[in-house]
N, C-alpha and C. Protein backbone atom coordinates (compact mmCIF):
# COMPACT_ATOMS: atom_id res chain seq x y z
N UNK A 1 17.53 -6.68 93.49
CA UNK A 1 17.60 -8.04 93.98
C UNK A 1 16.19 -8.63 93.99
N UNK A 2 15.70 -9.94 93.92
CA UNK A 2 14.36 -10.75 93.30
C UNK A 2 15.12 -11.64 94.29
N UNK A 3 13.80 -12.00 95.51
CA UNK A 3 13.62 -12.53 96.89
C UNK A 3 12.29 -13.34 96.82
N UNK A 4 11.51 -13.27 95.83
CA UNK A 4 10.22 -13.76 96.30
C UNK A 4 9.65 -14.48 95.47
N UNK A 5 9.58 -15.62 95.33
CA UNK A 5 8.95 -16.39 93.96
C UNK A 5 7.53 -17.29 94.69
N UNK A 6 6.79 -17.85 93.71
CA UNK A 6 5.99 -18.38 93.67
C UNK A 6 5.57 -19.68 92.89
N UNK A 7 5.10 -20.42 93.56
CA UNK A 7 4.67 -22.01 92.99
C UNK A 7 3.33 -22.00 92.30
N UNK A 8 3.08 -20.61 92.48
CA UNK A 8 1.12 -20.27 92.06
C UNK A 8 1.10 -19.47 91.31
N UNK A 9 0.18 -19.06 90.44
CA UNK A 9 -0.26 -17.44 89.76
C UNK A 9 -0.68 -16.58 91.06
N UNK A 10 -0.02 -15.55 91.10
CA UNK A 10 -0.50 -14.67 92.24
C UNK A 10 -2.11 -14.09 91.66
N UNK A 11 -2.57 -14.02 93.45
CA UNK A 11 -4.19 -13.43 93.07
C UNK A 11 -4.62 -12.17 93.44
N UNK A 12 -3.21 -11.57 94.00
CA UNK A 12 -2.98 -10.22 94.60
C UNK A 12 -1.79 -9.30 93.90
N UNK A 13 -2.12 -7.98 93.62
CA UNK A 13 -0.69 -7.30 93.00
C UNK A 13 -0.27 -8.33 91.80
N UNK A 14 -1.08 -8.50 91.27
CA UNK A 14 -1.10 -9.70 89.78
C UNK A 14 0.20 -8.65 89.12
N UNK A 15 0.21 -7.22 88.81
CA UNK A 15 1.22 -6.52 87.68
C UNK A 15 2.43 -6.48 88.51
N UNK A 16 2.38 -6.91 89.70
CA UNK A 16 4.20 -7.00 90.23
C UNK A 16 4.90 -8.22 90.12
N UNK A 17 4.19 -9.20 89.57
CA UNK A 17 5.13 -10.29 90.02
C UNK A 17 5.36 -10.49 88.19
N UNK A 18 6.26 -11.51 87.79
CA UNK A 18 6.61 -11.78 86.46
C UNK A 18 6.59 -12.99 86.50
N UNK A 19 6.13 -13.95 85.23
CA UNK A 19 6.14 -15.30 84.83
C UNK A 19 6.97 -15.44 84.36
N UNK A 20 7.54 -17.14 84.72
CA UNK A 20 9.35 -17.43 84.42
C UNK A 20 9.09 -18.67 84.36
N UNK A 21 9.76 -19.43 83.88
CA UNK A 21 10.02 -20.99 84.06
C UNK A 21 11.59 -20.54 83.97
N UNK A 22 11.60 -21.69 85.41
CA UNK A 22 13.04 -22.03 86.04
C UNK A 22 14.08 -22.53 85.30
N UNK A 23 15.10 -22.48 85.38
CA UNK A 23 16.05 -23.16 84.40
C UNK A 23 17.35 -23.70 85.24
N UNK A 24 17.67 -23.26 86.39
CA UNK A 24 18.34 -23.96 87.35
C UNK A 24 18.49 -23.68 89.06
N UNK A 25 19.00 -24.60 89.57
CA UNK A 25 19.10 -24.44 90.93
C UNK A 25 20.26 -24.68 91.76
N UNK A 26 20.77 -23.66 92.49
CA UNK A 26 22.00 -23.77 93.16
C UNK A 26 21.74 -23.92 94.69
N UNK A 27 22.87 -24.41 95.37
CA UNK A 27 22.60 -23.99 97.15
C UNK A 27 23.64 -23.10 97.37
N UNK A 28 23.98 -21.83 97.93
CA UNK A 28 25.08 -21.26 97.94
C UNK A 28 24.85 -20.67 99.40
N UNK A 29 26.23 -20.04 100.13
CA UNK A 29 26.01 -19.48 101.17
C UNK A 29 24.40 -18.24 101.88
N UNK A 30 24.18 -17.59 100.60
CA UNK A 30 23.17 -16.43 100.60
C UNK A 30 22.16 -17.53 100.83
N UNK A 31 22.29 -18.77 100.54
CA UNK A 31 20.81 -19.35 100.53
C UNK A 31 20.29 -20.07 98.75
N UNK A 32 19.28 -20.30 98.61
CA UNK A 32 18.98 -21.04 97.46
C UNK A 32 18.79 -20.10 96.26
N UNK A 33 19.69 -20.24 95.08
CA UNK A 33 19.63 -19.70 94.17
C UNK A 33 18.83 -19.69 93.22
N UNK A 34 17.82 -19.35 92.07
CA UNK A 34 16.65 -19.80 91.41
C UNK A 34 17.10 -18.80 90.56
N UNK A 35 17.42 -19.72 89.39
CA UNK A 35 17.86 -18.99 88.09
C UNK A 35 16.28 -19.17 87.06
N UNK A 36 15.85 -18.35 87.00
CA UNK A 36 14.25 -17.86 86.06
C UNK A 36 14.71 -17.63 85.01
N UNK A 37 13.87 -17.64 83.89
CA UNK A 37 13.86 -17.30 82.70
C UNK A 37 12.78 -16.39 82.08
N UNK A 38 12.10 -15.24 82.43
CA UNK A 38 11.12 -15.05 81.76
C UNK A 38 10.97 -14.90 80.65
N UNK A 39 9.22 -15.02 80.21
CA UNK A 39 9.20 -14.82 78.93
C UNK A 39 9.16 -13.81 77.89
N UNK A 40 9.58 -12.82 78.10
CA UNK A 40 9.86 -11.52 77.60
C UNK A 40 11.05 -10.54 78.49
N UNK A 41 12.07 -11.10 78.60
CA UNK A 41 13.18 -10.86 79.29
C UNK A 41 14.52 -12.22 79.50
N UNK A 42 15.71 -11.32 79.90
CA UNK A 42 16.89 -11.99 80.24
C UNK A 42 16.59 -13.09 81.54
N UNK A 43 17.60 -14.19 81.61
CA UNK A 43 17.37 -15.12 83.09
C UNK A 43 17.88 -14.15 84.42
N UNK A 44 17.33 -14.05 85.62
CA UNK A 44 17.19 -13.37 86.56
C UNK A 44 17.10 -14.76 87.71
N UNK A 45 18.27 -13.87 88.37
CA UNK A 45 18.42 -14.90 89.96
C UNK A 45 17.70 -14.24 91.02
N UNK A 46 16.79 -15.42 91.48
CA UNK A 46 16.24 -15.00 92.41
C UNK A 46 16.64 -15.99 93.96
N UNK A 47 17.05 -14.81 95.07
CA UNK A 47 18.21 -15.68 96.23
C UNK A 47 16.88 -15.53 97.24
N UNK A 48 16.53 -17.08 97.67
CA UNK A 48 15.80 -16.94 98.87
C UNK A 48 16.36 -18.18 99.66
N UNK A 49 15.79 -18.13 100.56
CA UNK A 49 16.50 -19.21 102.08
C UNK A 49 16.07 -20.54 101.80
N UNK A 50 16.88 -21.25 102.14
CA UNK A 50 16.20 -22.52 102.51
C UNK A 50 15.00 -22.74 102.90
N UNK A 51 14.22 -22.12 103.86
CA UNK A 51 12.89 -22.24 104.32
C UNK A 51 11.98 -22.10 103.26
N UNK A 52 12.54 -21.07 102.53
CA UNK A 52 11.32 -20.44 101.64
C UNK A 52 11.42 -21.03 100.43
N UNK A 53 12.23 -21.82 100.19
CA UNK A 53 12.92 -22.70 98.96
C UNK A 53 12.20 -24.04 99.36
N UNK A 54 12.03 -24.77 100.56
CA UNK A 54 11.39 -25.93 101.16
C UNK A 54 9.63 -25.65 100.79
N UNK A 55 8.99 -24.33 101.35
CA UNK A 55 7.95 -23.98 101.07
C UNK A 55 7.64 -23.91 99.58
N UNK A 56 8.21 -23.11 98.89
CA UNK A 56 7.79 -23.11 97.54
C UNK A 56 8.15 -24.56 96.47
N UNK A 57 8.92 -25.31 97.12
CA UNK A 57 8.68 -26.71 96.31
C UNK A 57 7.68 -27.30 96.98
N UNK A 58 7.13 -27.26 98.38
CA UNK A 58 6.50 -27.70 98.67
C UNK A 58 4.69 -27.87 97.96
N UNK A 59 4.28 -26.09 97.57
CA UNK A 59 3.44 -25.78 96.98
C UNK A 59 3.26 -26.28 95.14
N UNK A 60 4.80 -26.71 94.77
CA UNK A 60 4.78 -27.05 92.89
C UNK A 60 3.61 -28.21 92.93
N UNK A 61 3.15 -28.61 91.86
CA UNK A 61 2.26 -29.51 91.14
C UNK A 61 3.13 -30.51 90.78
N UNK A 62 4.18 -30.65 91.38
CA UNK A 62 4.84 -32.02 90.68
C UNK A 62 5.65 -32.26 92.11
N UNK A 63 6.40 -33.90 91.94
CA UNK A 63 7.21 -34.20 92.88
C UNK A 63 8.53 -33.81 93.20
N UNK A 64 9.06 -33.04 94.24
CA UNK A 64 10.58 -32.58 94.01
C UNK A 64 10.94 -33.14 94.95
N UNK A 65 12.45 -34.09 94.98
CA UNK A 65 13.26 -35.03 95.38
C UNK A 65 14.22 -34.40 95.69
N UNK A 66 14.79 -33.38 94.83
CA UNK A 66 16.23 -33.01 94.70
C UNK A 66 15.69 -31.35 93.91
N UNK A 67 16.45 -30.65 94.34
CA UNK A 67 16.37 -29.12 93.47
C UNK A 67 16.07 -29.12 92.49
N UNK A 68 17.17 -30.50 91.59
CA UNK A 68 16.54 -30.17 90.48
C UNK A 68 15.83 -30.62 89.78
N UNK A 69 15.16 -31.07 90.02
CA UNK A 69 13.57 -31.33 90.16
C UNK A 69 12.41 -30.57 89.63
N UNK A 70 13.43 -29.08 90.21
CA UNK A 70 12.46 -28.01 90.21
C UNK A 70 12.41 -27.48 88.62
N UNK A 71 13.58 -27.69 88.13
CA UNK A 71 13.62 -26.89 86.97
C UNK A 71 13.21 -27.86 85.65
N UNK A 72 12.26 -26.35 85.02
CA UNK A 72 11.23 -26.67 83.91
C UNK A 72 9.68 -26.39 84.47
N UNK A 73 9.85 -25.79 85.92
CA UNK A 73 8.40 -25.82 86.44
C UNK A 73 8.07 -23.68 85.78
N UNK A 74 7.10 -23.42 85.71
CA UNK A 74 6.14 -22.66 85.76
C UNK A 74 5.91 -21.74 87.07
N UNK A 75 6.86 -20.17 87.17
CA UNK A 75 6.84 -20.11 88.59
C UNK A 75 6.68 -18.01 88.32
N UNK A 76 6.74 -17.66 89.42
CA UNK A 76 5.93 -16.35 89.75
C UNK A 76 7.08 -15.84 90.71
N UNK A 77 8.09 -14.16 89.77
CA UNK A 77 8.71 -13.84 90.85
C UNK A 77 8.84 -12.68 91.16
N UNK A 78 9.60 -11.96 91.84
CA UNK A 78 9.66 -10.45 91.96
C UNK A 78 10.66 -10.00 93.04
C-alpha cells in the first residue's frame, strides 16, 4: 500500500520515494485516492486522508480549485 506522496523532490531518503505525474483523483471512503503514473512503471494508487491531500495541494506550484486540478502535476511517492 503507497500512503505518502509529495508536492516536492524529497531531500531525505531520495532512493525511497519514486517520481510520478498524477493522472487522476478520486474521494472515496479510505480517503483521497491519487492515481500516479511513474516513469518506469505501471499507475499505482496512492490512498491518503483528506488532511494530507489538503496539505500536499497546498505545497503544488500551481493553483488547485478542485482535485482535479491536481492532475498532470509532477509528484513524489512511496
Amino acid at each position: 500500500m503507497h500512503d505518502r506522496i509529495r508536492a516536492r523532490p524529497p531531500t531525505t531518503d531520495v532512493d525511497d520515494w519514486t517520481e510520478a505525474v498524477v493522472r487522476a483523483v478520486t474521494r472515496g471512503e479510505a480517503g483521497v485516492e491519487v492515481t500516479v503514473a511513474p516513469t518506469d512503471g505501471d499507475p499505482v494508487v496512492v490512498t491518503v486522508t483528506d488532511a494530507i491531500f489538503d496539505l500536499f495541494t497546498g505545497r503544488l506550484d500551481r493553483e488547485v480549485d478542485a482535485p482535479a486540478d491536481v492532475v498532470g502535476a509532477t509528484v513524489w511517492f512511496k
